[in-house]
Structures are given as structure tokens and as C-alpha cells.
Protein backbone atom coordinates (compact mmCIF):
# COMPACT_ATOMS: atom_id res chain seq x y z
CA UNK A 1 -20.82 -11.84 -23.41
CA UNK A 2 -18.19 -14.54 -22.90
CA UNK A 3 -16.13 -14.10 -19.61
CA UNK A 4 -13.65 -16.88 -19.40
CA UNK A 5 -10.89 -14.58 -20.42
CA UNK A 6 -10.53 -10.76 -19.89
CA UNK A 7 -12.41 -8.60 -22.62
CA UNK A 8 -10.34 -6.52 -24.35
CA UNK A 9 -12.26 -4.04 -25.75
CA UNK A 10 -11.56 0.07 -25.07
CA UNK A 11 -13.58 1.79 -22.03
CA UNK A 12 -14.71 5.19 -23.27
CA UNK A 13 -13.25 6.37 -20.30
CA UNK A 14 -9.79 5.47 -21.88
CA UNK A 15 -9.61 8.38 -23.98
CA UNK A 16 -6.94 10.64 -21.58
CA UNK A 17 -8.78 13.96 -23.25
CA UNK A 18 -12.27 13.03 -22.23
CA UNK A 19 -13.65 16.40 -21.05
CA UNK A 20 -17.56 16.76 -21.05
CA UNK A 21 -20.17 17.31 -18.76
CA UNK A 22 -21.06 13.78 -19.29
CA UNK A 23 -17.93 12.38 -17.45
CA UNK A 24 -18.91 14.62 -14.82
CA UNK A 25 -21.98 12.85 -14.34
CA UNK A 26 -20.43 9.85 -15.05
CA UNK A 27 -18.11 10.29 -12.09
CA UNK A 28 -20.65 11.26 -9.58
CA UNK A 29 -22.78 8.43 -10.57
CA UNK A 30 -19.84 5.97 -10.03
CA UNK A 31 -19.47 7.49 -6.49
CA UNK A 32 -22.72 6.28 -5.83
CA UNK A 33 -22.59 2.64 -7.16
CA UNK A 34 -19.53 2.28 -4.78
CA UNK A 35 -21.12 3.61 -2.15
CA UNK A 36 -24.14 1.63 -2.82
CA UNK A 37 -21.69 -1.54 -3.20
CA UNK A 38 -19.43 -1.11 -0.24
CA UNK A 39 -16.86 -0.16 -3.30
CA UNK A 40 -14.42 1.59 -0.87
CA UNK A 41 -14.36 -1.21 2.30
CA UNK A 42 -11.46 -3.05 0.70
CA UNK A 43 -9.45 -0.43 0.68
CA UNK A 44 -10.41 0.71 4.66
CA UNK A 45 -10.28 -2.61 5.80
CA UNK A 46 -6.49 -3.36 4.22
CA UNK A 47 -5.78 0.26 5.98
CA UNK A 48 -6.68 -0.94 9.01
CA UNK A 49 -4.74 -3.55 9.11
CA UNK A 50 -1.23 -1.98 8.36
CA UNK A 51 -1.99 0.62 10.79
CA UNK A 52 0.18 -0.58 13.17
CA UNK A 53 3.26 -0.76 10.63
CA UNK A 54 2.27 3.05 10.09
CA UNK A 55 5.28 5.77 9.91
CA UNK A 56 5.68 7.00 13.47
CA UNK A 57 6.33 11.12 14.39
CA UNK A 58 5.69 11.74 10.57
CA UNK A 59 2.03 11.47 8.07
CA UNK A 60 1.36 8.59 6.12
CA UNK A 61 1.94 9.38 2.62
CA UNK A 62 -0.43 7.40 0.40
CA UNK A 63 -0.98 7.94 -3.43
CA UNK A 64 -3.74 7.04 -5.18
CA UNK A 65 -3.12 5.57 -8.92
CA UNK A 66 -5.64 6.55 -11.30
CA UNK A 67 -8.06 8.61 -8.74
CA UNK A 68 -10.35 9.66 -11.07
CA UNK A 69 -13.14 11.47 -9.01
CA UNK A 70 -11.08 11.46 -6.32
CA UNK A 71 -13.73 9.46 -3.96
CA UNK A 72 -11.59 7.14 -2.66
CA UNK A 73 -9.14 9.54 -1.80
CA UNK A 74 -11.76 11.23 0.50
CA UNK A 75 -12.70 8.25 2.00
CA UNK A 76 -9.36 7.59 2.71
CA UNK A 77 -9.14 11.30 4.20
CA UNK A 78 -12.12 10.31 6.20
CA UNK A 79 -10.93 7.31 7.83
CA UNK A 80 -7.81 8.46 8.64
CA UNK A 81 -9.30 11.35 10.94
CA UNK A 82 -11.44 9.15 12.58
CA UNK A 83 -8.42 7.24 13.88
CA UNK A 84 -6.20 10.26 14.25
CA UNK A 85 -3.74 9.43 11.54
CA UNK A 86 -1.85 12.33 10.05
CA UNK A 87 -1.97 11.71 6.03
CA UNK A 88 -0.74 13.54 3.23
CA UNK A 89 -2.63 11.93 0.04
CA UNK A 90 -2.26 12.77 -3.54
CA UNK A 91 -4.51 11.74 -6.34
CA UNK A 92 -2.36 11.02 -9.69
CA UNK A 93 -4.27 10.99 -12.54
CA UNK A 94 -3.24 11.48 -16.34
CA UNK A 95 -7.06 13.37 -17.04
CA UNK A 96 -6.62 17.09 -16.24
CA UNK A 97 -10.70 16.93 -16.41
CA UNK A 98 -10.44 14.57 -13.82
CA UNK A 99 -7.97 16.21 -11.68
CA UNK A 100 -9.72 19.64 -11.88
CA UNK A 101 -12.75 17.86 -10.78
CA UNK A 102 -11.36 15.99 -8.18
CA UNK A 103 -9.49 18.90 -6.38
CA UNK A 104 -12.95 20.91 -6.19
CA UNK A 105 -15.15 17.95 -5.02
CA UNK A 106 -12.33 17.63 -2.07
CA UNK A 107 -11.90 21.56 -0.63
CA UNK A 108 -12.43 20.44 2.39
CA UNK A 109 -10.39 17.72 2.77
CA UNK A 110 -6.87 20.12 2.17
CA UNK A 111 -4.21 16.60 3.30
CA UNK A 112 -5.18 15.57 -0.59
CA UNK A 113 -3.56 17.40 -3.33
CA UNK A 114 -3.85 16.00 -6.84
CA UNK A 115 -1.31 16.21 -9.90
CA UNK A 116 -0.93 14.88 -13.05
CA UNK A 117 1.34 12.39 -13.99
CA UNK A 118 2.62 9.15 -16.30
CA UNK A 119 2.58 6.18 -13.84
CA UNK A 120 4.98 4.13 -16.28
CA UNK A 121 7.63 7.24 -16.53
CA UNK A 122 10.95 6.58 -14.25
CA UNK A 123 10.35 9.87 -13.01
CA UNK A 124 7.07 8.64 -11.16
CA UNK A 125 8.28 5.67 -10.23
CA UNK A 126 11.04 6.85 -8.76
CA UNK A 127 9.05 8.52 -5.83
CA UNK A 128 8.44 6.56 -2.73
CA UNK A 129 4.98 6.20 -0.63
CA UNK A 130 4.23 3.85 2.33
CA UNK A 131 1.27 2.97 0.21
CA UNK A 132 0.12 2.70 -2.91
CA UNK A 133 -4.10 2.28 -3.90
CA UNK A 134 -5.35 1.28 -7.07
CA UNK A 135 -9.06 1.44 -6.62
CA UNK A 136 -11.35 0.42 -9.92
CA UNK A 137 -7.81 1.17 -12.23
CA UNK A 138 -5.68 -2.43 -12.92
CA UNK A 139 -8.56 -3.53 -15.26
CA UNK A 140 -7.64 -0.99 -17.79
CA UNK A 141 -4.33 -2.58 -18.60
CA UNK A 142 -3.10 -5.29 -20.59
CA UNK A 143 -2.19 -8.57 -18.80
CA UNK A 144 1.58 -7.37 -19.74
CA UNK A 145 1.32 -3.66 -18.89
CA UNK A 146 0.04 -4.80 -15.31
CA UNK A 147 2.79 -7.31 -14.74
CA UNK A 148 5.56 -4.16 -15.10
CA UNK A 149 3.32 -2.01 -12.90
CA UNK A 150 2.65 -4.52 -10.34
CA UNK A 151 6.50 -5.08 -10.20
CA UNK A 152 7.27 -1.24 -10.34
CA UNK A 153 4.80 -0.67 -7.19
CA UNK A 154 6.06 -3.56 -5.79
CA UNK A 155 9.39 -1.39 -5.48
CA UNK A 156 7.41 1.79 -4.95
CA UNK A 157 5.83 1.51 -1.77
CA UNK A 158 7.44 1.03 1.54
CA UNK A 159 4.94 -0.71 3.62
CA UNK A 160 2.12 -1.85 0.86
CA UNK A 161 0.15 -1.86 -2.39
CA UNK A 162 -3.89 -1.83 -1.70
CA UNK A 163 -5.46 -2.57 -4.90
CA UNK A 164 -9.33 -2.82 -5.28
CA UNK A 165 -10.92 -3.93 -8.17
CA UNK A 166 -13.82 -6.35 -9.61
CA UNK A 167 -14.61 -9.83 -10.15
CA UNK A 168 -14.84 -10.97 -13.43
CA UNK A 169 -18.69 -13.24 -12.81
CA UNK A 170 -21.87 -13.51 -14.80
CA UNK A 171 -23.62 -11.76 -11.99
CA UNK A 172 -21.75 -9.14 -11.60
CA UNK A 173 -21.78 -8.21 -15.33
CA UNK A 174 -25.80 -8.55 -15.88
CA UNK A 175 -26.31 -7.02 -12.51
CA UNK A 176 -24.56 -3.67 -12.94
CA UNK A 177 -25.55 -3.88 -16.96
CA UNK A 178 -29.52 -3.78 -15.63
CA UNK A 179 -29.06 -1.43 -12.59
CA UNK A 180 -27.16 1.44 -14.74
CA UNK A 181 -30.17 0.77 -17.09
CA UNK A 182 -32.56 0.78 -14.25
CA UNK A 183 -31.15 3.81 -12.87
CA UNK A 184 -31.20 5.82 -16.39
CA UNK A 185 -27.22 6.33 -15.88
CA UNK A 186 -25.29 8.32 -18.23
CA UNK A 187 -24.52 6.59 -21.84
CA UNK A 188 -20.47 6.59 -20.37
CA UNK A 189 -21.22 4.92 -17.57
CA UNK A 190 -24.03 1.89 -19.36
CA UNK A 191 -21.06 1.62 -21.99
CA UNK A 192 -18.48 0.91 -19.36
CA UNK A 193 -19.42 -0.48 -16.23
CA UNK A 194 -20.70 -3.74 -17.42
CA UNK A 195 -17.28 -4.03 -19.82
CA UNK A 196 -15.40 -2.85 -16.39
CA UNK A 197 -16.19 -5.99 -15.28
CA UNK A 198 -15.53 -8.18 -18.62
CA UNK A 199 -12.14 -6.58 -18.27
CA UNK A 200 -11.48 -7.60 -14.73
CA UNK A 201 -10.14 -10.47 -12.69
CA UNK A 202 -10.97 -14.05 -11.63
CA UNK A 203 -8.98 -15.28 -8.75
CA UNK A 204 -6.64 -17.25 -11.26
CA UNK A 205 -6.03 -14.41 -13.09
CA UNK A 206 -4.58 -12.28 -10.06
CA UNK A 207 -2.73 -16.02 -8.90
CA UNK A 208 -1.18 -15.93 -11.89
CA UNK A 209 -0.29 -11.91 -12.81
CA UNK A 210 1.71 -11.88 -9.48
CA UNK A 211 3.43 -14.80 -10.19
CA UNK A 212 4.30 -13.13 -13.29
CA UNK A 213 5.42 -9.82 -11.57
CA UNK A 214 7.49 -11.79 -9.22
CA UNK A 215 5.18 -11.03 -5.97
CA UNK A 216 5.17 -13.48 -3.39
CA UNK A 217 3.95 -11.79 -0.09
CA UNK A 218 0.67 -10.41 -0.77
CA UNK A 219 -3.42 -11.16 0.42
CA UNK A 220 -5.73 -11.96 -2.35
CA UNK A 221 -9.69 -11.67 -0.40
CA UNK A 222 -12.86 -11.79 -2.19
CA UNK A 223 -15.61 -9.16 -1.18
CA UNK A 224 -18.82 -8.08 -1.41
CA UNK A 225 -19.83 -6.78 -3.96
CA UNK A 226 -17.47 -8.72 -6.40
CA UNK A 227 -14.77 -7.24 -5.61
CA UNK A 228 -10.92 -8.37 -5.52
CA UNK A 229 -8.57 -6.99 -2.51
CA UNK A 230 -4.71 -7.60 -3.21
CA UNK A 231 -2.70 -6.70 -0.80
CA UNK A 232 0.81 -6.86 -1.92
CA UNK A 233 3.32 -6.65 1.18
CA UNK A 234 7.16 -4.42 0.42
């Protein structure tokens, strides 16, 4: 597998009407490579950090592009108790699978809701957060489609768009390729992880795409394990 440019090949997970027991699986055994991987500390840590620009008498409201499972979502739920911080989080998704499984895997967490919607539609755009997250989702676009959604999130959020996602390296690709092997992981997720990261970012790549979009003010941070944090300031 060649890596100096993004792959460009379709994640099974693209397919919007994916609805089996094996995307289930699939979700709960990504939950646990990014909890194994420290998958959700980008996220926290950028959190942290704007706290103090935080809304004040009123919740943080925080959606969560593409939440899939929902896991970062209840991370995100997590944290935010721990430091007292009133948060009303939804989880938009275009999967209804996804959504329905996301809503029962967080009963207990009842500041996220989760709805269904088309993230390049004025309608959704239109509708204003503090912050944005994008956890494990920019890779699935086109160089182009991400330069209009970077610019329409830009104008989205109030305070901040938190995106997480991987590092296009050698390492990373062979490592997750072996350990979804290893593990005896679902045939979804030994199909997509490894092309996850073929489809993902160097550093140049994310240099240039915000040039693209326009995006000046942001923090671009490497982390363990291959991982990208953007943090594009409104």
C-alpha cells in the first residue's frame, strides 16, 4: 500500500444503509481500539483548553459530526461532569442504525440526544454550536468536500471546531492491519481500519486543506497514537 497521497478507495462503512449485526460489532470493537489508543484524549485535552471561553449561566452546546457509536459523545458527557460543566450534546449522524444504536448505548447519559441529519444541507448548517467535534469522520471526504465543510464549520461554531482524526504513516497502517487480525475483529472493521488510515492526513495535507478553506487561526498537534488534533479557532 502506497501512502504518499490519500487512498481513495470506499470504506464499507460508507454505505448510509448499513444495518447488520456486524456493524454492531464493528462499532463496539472500534470503542475499544480508541480506548486502547487514547483515541478520545484529543478531543478532552482541546476541551480543556477552551474551558475558560465556555458560555457562562447557560450549557455548552456541542455537536458531534458523524458520531457513529456515539463513544465520543459519552466521553465528552463524562468529562464534562467531572468538571461541573452543564452540556447539552447531540450526536448527528446520517445512519439511522447508527443513531438507534447510539441513543441506547448512552441511557444514562440523558444531556446527549442524537438525530439524523445532512451535514452539507443549509438547513444544518444554519444551526449554531460553541463547538463542533469531528472525531474519526474528515477522512471519509474528498480533499474538495472537506475544504466546503471545514469552511461551513468554520462559520458554524462560536467558540471552536475539535477535529480528531489519524495520521496517514506506515506504522500506523501495518499496525492496526495486524492487531484487527490479531484480535479476530469483525470482516468491517479488518476491511476498514487499515484503509481509515490510507485515507487520512499527513501534516501537509491538513497545512494545506485549511489554507484551502480559508482558516487561519487554528492548532494542528500530533498525538499518540497517530493521531491529528485541529483545532480551528471562530
Amino acid at each position: 500500500m502506497k501512502l504518499t497521497t490519500r487512498a481513495t478507495a470506499a470504506e464499507l462503512m460508507d454505505d448510509l444503509t448499513l444495518a447488520t449485526d456486524e456493524l454492531r460489532q464493528n462499532l463496539d470493537e472500534l470503542e475499544t481500539i480508541n480506548t486502547w489508543l487514547g483515541g478520545y484524549r484529543p478531543v478532552l485535552a482541546a476541551l480543556a483548553r477552551l474551558r475558560p471561553r465556555f458560555p457562562q449561566g447557560r450549557p455548552l452546546r456541542l455537536a458531534d459530526l458523524g458520531s457513529g457509536g456515539g463513544d465520543t459523545l459519552r466521553h465528552v458527557a463524562r468529562w464534562a461532569r467531572r468538571h461541573g460543566v452543564p452540556a447539552e450534546l447531540v450526536g448527528i449522524d446520517a445512519n439511522e442504525f447508527m443513531l438507534a444504536y447510539a441513543a441506547a448505548k448512552s441511557q444514562a447519559y440523558p444531556e446527549i440526544t442524537y438525530r439524523q441529519a445532512d451535514i452539507f444541507s443549509p438547513e444544518f448548517a444554519a444551526q449554531q454550536y460553541e463547538v463542533l467535534t469531528a472525531s474519526l469522520f474528515c477522512h471519509h471526504f474528498t480533499d474538495a468536500e472537506l475544504v466546503a465543510l471545514l469552511r461551513s464549520w468554520h462559520q458554524q461554531a462560536r467558540l471552536a471546531v475539535i477535529i480528531n482524526d489519524l495520521h496517514r504513516h506506515p506504522l500506523a497502517y501495518y499496525s492496526i492491519k495486524y492487531l484487527t487480525r490479531l484480535l479476530g475483529g469483525s470482516r468491517l472493521v479488518q476491511h476498514d481500519a487499515p484503509l481509515s488510515v490510507a485515507r487520512a492526513f499527513s501534516r501537509q495535507d491538513w497545512v494545506r486543506l485549511l489554507a484551502e478553506a480559508g482558516i487561519t487561526q487554528y492548532a494542528l498537534r500530533w498525538c499518540w497514537a497517530f493521531r491529528w488534533q485541529v483545532v480551528i479557532y471562530t
